[in-house]
Protein backbone atom coordinates (compact mmCIF):
# COMPACT_ATOMS: atom_id res chain seq x y z
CA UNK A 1 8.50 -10.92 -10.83
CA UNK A 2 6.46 -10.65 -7.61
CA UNK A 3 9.48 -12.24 -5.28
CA UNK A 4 12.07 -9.95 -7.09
CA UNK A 5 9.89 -7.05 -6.41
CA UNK A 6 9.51 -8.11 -2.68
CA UNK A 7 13.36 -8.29 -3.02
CA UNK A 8 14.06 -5.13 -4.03
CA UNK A 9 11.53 -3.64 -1.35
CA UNK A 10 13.53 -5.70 1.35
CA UNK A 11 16.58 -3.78 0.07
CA UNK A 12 15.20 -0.49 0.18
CA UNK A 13 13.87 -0.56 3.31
CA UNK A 14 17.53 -2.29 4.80
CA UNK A 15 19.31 0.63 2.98
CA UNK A 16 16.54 3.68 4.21
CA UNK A 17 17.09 2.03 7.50
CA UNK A 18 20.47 2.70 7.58
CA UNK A 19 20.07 6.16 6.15
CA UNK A 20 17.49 6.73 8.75
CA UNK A 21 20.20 5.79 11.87
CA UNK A 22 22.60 7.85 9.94
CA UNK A 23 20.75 11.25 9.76
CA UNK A 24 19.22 10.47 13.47
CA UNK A 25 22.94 10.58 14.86
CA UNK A 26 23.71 14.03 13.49
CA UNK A 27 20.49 15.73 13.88
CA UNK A 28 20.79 18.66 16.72
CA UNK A 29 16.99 19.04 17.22
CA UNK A 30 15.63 16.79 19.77
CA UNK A 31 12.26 16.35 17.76
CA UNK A 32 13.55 15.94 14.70
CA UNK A 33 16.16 13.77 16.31
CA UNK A 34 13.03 11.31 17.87
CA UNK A 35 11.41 11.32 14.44
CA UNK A 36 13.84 9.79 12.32
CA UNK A 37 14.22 7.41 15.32
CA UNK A 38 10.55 6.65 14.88
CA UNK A 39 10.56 6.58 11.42
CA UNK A 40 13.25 3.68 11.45
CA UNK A 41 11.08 1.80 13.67
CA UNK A 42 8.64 1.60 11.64
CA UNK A 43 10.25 1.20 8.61
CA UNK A 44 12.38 -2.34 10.30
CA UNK A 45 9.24 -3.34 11.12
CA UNK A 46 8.37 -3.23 6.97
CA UNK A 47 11.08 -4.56 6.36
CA UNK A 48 10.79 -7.34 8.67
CA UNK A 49 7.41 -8.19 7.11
CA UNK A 50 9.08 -8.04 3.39
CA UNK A 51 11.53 -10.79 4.57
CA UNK A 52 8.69 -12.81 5.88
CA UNK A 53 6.99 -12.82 2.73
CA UNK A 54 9.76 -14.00 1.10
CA UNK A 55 10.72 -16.83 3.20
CA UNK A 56 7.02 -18.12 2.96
CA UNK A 57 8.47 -18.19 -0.60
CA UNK A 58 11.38 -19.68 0.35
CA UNK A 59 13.18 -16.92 -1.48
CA UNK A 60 16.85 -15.36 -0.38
CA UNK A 61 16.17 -12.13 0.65
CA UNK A 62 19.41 -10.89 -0.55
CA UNK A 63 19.07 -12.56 -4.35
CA UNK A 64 18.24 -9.03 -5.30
CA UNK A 65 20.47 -4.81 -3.92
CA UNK A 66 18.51 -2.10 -5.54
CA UNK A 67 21.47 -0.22 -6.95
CA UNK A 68 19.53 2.65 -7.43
CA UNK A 69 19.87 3.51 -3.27
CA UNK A 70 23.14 2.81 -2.84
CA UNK A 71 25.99 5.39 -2.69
């Protein structure tokens, strides 16, 4: 249960990630503009930490797609 909950984090955070670079390229205000750029920083760098976890577990990050994020 733990490793399919780190799963389904890792997929989150891939799929905000890409919603994050998404609604950066069409924002017209420069600050808000920086601040989703920010915010996807930080949230690779979760996501980066999720998929170490798992392969300390030697678990495949991509056993697990929450379905409830994608489109």
């Amino acid at each position: 249960m733990y490793l399919a909950e780190l799963q389904e984090l890792a997929s989150v955070e891939e799929q905000f990630a890409e919603s994050l670079l998404q609604m950066a390229e069409v924002a017209s205000h420069p600050a808000l503009k920086d601040a989703l750029v920010h915010h996807r920083e930080q949230t690779e760098i979760q996501k980066e930490r999720l998929l170490s976890l798992l392969q300390k577990h030697r678990a495949d990050p991509t056993a697990h797609t929450d379905q409830a994020c994608r489109r």
